[in-house]
C-alpha atoms as a PDB file:
ATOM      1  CA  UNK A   1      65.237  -6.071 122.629  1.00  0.00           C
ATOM      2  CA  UNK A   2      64.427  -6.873 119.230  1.00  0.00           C
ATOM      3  CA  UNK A   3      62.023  -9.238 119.732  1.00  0.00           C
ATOM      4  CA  UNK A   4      60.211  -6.812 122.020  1.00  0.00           C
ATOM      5  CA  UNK A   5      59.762  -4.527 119.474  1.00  0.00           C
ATOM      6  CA  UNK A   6      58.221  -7.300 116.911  1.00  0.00           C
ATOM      7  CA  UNK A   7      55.672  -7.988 119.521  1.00  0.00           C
ATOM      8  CA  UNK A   8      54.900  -4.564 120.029  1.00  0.00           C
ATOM      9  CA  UNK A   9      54.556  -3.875 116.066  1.00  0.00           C
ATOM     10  CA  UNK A  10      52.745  -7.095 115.681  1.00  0.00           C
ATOM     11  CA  UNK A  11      50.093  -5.617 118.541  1.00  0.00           C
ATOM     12  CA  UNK A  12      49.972  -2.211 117.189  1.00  0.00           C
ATOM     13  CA  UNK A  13      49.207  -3.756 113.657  1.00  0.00           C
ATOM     14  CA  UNK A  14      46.827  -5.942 114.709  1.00  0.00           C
ATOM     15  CA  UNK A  15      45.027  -3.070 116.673  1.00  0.00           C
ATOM     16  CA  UNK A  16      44.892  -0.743 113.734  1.00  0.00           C
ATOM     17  CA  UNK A  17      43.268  -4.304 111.497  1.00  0.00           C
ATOM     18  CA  UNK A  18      40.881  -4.157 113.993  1.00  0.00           C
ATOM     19  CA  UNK A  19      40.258  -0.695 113.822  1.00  0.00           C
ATOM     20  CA  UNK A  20      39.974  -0.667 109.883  1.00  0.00           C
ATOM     21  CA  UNK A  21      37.310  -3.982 110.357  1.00  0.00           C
ATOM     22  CA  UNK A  22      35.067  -2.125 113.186  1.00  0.00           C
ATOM     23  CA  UNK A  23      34.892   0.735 110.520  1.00  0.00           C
ATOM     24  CA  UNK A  24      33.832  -1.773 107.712  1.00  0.00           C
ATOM     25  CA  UNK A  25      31.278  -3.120 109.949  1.00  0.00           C
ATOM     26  CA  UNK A  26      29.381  -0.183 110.604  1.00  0.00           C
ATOM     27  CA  UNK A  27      29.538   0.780 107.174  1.00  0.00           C
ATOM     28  CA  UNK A  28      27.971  -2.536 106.787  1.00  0.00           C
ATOM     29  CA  UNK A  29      25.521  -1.558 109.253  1.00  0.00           C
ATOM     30  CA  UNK A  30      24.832   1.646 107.342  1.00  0.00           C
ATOM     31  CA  UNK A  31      24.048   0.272 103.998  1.00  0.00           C
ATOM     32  CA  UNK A  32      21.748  -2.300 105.399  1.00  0.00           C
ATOM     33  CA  UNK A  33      19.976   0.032 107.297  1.00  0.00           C
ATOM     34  CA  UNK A  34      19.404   2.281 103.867  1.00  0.00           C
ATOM     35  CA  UNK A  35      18.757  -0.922 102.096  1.00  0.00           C
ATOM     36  CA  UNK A  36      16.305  -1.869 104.617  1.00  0.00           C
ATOM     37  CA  UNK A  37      14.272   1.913 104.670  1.00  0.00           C
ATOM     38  CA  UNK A  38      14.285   1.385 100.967  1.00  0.00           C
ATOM     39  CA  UNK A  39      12.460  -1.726 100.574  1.00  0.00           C
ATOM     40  CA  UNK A  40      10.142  -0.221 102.999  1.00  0.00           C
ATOM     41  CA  UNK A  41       9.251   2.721 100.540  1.00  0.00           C
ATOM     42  CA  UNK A  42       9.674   0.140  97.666  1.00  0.00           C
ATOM     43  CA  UNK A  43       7.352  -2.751  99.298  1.00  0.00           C
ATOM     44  CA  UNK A  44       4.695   0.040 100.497  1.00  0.00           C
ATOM     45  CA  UNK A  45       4.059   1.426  96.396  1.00  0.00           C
ATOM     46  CA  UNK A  46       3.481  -2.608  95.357  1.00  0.00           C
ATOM     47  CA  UNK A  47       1.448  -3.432  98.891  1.00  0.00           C
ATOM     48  CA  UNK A  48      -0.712  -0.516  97.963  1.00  0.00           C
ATOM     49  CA  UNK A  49      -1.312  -1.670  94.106  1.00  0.00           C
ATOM     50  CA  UNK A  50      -1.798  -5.178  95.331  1.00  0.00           C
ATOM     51  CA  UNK A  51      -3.975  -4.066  98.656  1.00  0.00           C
ATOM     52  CA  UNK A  52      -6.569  -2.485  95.844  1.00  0.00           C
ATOM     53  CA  UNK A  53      -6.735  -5.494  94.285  1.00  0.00           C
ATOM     54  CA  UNK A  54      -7.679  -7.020  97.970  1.00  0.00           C
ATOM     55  CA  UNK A  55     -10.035  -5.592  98.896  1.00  0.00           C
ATOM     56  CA  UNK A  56     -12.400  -5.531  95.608  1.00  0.00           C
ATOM     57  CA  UNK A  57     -11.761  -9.661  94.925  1.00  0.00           C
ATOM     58  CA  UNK A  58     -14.921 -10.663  95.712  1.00  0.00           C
ATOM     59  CA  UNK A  59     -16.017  -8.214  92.631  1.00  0.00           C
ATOM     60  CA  UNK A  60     -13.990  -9.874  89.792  1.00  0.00           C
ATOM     61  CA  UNK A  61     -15.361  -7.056  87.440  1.00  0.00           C
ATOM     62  CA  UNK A  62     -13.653  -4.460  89.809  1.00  0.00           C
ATOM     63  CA  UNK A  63     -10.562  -6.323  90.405  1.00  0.00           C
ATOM     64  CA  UNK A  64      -9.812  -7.317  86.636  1.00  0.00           C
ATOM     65  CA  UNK A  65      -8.412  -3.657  85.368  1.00  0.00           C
ATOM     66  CA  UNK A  66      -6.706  -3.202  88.745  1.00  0.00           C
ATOM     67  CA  UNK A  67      -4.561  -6.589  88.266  1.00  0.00           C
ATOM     68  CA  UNK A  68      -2.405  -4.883  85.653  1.00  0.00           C
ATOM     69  CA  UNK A  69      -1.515  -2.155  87.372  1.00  0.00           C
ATOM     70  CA  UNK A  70      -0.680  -4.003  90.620  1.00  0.00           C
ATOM     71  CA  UNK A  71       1.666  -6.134  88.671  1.00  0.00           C
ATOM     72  CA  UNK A  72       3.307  -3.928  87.263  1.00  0.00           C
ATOM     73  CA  UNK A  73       3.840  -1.846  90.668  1.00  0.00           C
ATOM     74  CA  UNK A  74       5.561  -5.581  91.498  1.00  0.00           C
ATOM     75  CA  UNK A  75       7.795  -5.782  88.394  1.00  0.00           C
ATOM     76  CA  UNK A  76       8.698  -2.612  89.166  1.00  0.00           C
ATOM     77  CA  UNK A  77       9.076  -2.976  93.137  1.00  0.00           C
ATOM     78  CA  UNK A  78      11.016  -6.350  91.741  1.00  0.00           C
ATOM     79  CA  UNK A  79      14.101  -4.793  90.146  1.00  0.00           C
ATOM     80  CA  UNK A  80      14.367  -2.111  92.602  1.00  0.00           C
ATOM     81  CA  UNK A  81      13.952  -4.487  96.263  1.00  0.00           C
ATOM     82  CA  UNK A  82      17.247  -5.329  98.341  1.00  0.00           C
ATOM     83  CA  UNK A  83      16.716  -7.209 100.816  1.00  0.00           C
ATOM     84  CA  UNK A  84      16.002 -10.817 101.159  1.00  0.00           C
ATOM     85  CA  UNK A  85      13.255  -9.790 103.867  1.00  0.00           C
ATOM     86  CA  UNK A  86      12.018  -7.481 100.902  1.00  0.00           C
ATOM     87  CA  UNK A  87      12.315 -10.267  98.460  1.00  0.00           C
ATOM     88  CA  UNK A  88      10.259 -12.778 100.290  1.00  0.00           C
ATOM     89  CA  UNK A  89       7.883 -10.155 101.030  1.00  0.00           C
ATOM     90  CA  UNK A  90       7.191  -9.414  97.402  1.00  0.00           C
ATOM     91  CA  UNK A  91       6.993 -13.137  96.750  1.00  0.00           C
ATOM     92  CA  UNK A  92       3.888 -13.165  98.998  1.00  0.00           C
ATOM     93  CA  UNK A  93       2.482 -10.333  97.335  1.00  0.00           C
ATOM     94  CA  UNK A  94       2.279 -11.618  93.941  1.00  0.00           C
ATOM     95  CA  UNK A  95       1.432 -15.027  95.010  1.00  0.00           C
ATOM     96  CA  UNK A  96      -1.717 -13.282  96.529  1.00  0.00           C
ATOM     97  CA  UNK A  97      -2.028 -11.582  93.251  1.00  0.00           C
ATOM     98  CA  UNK A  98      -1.489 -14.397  91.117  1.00  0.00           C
ATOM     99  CA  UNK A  99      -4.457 -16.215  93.215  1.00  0.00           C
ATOM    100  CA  UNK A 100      -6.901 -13.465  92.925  1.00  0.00           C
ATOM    101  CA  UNK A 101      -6.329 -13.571  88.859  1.00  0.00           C
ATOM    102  CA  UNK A 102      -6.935 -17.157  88.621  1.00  0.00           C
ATOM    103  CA  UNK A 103      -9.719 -17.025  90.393  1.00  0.00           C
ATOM    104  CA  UNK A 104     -11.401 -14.251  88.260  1.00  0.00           C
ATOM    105  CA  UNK A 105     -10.258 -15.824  85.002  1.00  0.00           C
END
């Protein structure tokens, strides 16, 4: 009888382990979905600063007093990003940047 009642503790521990992981892992799920919606916002500020820069690099003279400003939207975007999807994202922003600069001197 004794040994039944091991088992039977052993299961109903178990079960509540379970229980206490499932709640972890949507918690889990939780944060990364606010970590995702806040690279979004984050990203979409330094995509805008670095879209001006875009779309006038043909016209160095245009594009030479917006450079500042996008980098700094990426500095800032930098220290406040999440993700690693947001991370690699930003990367390819700033290498775009960086390009356009060199290219207008």
């Amino acid at each position: 009888m004794t040994t039944r009642a091991w088992i039977v503790l052993a299961v109903a521990l178990t079960g509540c382990g379970a229980v206490k992981d499932e709640e972890n892992r949507q918690k889990n799920i939780g944060q990364q979905t606010a970590d995702i919606s806040s690279d979004t916002h984050v990203l979409g500020e330094a995509s805008a600063a670095v879209n001006e820069v875009i779309r006038v690099q043909d016209d160095c003279e245009a594009a030479r007093p917006l450079i500042p400003k996008a980098n700094a939207a990426l500095e800032t975007a930098s220290a406040r990003v999440r993700t690693v999807t947001g991370k690699a994202t930003l990367d390819g922003l700033k290498s775009q940047l960086r390009a356009i600069a060199q290219s207008c001197g």
